[in-house]
Protein backbone atom coordinates (compact mmCIF):
# COMPACT_ATOMS: atom_id res chain seq x y z
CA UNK A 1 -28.17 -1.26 39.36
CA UNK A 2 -27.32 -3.98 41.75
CA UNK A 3 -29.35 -6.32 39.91
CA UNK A 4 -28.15 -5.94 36.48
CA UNK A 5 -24.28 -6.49 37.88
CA UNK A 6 -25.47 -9.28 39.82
CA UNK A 7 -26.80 -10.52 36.05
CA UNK A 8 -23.76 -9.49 34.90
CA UNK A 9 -21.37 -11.65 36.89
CA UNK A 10 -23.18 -14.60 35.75
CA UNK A 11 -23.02 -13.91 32.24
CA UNK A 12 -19.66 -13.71 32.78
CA UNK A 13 -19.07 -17.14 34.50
CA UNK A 14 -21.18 -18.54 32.25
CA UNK A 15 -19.00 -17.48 29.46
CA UNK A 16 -15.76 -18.87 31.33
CA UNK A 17 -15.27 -22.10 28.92
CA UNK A 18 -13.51 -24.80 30.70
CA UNK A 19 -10.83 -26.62 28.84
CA UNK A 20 -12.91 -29.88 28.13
CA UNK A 21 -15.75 -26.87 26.19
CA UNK A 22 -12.37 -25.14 24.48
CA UNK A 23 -11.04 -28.08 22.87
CA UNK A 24 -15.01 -29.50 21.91
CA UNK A 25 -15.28 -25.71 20.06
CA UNK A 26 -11.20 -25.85 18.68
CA UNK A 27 -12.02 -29.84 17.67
CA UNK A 28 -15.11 -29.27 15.47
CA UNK A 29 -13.20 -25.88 13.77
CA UNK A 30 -10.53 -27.27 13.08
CA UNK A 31 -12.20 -30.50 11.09
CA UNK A 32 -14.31 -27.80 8.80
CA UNK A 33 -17.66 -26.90 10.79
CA UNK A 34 -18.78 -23.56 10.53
CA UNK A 35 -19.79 -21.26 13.50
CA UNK A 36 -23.61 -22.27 13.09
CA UNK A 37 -22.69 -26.02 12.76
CA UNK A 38 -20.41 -25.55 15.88
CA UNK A 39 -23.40 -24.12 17.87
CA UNK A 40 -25.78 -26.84 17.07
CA UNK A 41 -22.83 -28.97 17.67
CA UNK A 42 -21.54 -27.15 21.40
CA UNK A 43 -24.75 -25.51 22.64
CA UNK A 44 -22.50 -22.86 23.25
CA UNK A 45 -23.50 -19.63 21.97
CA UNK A 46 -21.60 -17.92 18.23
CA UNK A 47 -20.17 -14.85 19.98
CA UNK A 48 -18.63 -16.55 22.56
CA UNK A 49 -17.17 -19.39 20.08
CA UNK A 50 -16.05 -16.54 17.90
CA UNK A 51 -14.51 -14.89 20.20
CA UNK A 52 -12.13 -17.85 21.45
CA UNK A 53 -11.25 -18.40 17.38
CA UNK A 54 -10.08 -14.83 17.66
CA UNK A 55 -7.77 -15.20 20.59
CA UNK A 56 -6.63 -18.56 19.67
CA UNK A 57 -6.03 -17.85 16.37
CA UNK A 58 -4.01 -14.60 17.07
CA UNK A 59 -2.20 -16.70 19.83
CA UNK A 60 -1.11 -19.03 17.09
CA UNK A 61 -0.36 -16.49 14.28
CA UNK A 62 2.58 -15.41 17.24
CA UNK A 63 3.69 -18.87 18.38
CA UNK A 64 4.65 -19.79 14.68
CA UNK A 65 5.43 -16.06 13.76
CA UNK A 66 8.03 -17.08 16.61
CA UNK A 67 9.01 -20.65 15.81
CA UNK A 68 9.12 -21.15 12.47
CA UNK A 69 12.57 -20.18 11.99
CA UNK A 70 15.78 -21.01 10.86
CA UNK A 71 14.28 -23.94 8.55
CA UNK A 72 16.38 -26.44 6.71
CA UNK A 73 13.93 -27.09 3.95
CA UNK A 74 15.42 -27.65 0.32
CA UNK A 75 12.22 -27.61 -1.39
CA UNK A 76 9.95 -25.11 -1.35
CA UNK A 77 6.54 -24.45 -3.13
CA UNK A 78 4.61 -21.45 -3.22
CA UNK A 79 1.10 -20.49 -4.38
CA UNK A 80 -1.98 -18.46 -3.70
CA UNK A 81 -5.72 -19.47 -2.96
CA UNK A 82 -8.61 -17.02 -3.62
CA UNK A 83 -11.47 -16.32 -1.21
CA UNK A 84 -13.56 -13.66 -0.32
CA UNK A 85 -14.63 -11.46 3.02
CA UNK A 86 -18.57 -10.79 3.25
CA UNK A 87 -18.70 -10.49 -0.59
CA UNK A 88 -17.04 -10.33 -3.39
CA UNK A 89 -15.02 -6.75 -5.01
CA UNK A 90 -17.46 -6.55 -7.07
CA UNK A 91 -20.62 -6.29 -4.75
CA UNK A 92 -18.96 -4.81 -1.68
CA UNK A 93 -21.24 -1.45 -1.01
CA UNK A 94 -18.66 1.53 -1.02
CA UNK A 95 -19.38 1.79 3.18
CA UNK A 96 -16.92 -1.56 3.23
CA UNK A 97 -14.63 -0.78 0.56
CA UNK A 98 -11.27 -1.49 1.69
CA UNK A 99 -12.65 -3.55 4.20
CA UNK A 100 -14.24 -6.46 2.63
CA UNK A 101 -13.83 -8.33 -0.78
CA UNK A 102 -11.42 -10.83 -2.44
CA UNK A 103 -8.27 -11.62 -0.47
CA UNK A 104 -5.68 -14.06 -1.53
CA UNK A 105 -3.64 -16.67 1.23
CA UNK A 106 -0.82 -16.78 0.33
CA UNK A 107 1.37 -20.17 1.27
CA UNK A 108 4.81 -21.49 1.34
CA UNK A 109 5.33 -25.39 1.90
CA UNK A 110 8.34 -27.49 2.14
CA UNK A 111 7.76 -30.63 -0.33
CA UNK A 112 9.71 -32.52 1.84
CA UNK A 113 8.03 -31.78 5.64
CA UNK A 114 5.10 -30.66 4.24
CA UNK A 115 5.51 -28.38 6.32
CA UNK A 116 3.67 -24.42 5.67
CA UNK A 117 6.67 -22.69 6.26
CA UNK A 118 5.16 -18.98 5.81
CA UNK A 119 1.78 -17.79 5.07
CA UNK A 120 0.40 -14.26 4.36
CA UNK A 121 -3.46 -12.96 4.13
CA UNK A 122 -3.84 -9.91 1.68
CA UNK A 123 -3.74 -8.80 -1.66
CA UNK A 124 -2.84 -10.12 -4.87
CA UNK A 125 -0.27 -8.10 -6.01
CA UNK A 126 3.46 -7.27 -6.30
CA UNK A 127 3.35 -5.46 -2.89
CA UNK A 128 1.87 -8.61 -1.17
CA UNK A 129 4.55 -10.61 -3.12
CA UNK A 130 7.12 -8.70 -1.58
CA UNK A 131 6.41 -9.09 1.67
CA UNK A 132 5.15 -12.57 1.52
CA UNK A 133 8.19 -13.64 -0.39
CA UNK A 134 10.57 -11.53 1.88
CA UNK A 135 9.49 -13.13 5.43
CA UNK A 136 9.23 -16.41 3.83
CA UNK A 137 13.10 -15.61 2.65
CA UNK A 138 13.97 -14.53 6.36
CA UNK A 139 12.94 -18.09 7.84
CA UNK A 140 15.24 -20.16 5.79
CA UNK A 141 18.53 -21.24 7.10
CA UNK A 142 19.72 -22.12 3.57
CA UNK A 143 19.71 -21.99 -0.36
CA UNK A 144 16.73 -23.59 -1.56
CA UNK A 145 14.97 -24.83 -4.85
CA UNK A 146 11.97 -22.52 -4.94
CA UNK A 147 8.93 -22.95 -7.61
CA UNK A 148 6.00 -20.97 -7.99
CA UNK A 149 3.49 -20.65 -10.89
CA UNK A 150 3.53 -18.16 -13.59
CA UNK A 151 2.23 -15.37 -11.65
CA UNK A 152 4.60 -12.61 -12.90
CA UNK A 153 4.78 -10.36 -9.60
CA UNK A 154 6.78 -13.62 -8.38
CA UNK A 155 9.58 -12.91 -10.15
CA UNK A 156 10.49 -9.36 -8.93
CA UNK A 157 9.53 -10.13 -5.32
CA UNK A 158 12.04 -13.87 -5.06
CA UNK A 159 14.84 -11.38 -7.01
CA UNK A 160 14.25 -8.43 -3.89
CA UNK A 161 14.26 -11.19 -1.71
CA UNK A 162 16.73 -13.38 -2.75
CA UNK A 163 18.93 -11.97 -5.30
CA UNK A 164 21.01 -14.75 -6.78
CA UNK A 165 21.11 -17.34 -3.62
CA UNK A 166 18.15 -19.19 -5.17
CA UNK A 167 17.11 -21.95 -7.39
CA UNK A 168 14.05 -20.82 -8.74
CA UNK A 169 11.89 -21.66 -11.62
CA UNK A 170 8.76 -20.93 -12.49
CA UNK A 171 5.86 -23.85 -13.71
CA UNK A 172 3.58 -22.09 -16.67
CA UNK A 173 0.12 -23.84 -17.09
CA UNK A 174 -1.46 -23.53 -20.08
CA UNK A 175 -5.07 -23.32 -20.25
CA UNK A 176 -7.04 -24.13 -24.10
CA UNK A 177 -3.66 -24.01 -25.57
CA UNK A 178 -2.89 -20.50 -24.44
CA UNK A 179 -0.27 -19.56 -21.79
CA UNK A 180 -1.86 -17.96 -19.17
CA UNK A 181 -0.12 -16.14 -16.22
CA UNK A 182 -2.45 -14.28 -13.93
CA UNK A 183 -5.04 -17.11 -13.11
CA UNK A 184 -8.02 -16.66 -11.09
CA UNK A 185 -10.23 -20.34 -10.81
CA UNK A 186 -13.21 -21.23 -13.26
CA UNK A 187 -14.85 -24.29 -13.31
CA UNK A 188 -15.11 -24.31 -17.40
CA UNK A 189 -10.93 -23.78 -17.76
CA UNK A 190 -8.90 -26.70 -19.29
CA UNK A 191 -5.66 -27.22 -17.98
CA UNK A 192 -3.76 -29.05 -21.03
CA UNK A 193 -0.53 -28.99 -19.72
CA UNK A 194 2.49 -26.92 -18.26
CA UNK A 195 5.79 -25.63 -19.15
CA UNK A 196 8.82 -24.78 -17.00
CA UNK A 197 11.10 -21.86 -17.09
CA UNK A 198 13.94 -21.78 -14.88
CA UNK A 199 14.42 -18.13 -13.85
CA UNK A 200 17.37 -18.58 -11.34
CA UNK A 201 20.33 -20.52 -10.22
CA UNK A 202 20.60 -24.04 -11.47
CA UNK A 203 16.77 -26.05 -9.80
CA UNK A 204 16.55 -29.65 -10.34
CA UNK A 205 14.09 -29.79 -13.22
CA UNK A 206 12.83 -33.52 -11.67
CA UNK A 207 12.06 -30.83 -8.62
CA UNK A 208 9.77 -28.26 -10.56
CA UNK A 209 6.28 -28.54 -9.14
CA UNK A 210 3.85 -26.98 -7.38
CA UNK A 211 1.57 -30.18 -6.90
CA UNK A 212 1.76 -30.14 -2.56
CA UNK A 213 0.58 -26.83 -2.57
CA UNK A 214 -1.78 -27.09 -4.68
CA UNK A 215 -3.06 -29.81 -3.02
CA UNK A 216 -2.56 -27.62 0.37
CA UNK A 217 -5.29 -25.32 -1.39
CA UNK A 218 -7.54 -28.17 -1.15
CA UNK A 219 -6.64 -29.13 2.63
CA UNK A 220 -7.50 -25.43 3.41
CA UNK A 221 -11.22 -25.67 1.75
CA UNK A 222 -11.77 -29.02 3.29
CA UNK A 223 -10.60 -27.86 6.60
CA UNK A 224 -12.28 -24.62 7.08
CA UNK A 225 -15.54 -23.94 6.02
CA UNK A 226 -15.58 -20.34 5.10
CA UNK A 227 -13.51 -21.36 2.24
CA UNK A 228 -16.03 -23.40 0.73
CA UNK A 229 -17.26 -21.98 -2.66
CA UNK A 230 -21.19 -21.58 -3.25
CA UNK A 231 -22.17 -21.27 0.52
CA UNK A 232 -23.07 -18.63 2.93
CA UNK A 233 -19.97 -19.71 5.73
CA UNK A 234 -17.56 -17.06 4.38
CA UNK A 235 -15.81 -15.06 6.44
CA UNK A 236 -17.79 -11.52 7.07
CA UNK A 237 -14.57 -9.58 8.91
CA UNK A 238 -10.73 -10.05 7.83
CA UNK A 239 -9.55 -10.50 11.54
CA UNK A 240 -11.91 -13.48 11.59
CA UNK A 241 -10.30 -14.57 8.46
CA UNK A 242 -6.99 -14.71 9.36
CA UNK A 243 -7.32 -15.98 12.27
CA UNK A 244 -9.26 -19.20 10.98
CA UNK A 245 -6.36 -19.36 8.90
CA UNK A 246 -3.53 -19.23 11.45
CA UNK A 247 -5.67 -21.82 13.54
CA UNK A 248 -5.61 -24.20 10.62
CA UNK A 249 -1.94 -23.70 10.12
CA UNK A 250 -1.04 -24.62 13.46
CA UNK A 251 -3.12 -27.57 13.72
CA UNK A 252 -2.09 -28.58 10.65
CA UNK A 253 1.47 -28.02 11.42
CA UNK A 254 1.98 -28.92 14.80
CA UNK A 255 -1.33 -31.28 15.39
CA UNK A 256 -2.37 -33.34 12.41
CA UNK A 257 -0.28 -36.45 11.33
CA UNK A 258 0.53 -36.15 7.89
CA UNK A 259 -0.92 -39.75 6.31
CA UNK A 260 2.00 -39.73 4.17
CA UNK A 261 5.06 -38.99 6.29
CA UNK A 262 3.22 -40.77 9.68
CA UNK A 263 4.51 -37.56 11.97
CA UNK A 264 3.43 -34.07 11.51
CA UNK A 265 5.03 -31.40 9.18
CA UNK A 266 6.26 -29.69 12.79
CA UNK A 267 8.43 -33.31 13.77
CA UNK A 268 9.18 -33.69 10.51
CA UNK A 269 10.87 -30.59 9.72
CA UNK A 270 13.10 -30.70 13.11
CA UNK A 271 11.02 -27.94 14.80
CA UNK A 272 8.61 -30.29 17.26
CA UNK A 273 9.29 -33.70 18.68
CA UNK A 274 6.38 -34.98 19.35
CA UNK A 275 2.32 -34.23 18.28
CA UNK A 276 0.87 -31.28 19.62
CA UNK A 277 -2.61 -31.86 21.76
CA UNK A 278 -5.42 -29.46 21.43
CA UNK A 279 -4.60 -28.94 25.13
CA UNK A 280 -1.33 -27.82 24.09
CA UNK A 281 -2.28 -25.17 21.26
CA UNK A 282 -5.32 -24.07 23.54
CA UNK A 283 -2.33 -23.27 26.23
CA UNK A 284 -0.91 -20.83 24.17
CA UNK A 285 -4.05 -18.83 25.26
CA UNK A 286 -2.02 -18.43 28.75
């Protein structure tokens, strides 16, 4: 018995990461290696490297839960990306239903910071919309243009949320020459052009766009593997999910310089004044 503690103990030391090992495992995450590739990369065993995503991310999830507040954005863009946890609806054995399958991120960015003002991991539906649309309308220190796509549960969910003190319009893509308003990505759709419909309030029509989110969307499959279509790195539990995602949001926020606006979203948006280290974020493990 004496032995196997004794083992114990230096299991345990050995899985003590110093911070120079944190930031090597938060560094290659954070630029889009998987697990594996951050094994090969570390030498430092999955579980243990999983298990600091987990903490980190769910410290970061509660430092911008926290912080990002009382915004002065002007702008804002909303969408939703797809993914999927350990397989898709349609092949998830009925032991994991409810537990695994599609889920939607679902993101708010100011087009003038750049900055992901609120993000939500869930559903795709009206309920989700709600709530997504509700915190993003607590965070806001003032009336704003707001544009999301076509999707219709948008428009009940920004009225709850909202009422009338919002500029909001709506940017319809059309697809083959047919309107269509619940889009899911194909590779074989045509995108021949958009209309807008202003559904509140009095937006800037120069203003209605969703093209940084969009392009967000993007960021988020570059930046984390498990959102990479046609590979085996998805994500095989939700909590591992999300917190991937609220890693990426925080380094993305509070990290990255933005190549555009030569700050990050954080400094440019009032809320940071300088760039965050990974020593910093990897302190909010304290």
């Amino acid at each position: 018995m004496l032995a196997i503690l004794e083992r114990s103990s230096i299991f345990l030391l050995m899985n003590k990461l110093n911070i120079e090992k944190q930031k090597q495992i938060v560094s290659c995450l954070v630029e889009g290696n998987s697990l594996r590739a951050t094994v090969r990369m570390t030498g430092i065993h999955r579980t243990t490297i999983q298990k600091l995503l987990i903490r980190l991310g769910k410290a970061c999830a509660e430092y911008q839960q926290k912080h990002l507040v009382n915004l002065k954005c002007k702008d804002i863009q909303c969408d939703e990306v797809w993914s999927f946890v350990y397989a898709k609806t349609k092949n998830v054995p009925d032991h994991l239903q409810g537990k695994a399958g599609d889920i939607w991120t679902w993101t708010a960015m100011c087009a003038d910071s750049k900055l992901i003002c609120s993000f939500m991991v869930g559903n795709r539906d009206a309920w989700a919309a709600m709530l997504f649309i509700e915190d993003l309308a607590s965070r806001l220190a003032n009336r704003v243009q707001l544009t999301t796509d076509g999707y219709p549960v948008y428009k009940d969910a920004v009225e709850r949320a909202f009422g009338s003190e919002v500029d909001y319009a709506r940017l319809i893509k059309i697809y083959n020459g047919i309107e269509v308003l619940d889009k899911k990505y194909s590779s074989s759709d045509n995108c021949i052009g958009t209309r807008t419909e202003i559904v509140t309030g009095k937006p800037d029509p120069k203003k209605i766009s969703t093209s940084y989110v969009e392009r967000q969307n993007l960021t988020m499959r570059m930046s984390m593997r498990r959102f990479t279509r046609l590979t085996n790195a998805f994500s095989k539990k939700i909590e591992n999910h999300y917190c991937a995602i609220a890693l990426h949001f925080m380094y993305y926020n509070f990290c990255r310089i933005h190549q555009t606006l030569r700050v990050t979203p954080a400094m440019e948006a009032g809320i940071s004044d300088h760039v965050w280290s990974l020593d910093e974020t990897i302190e909010l493990l304290d």
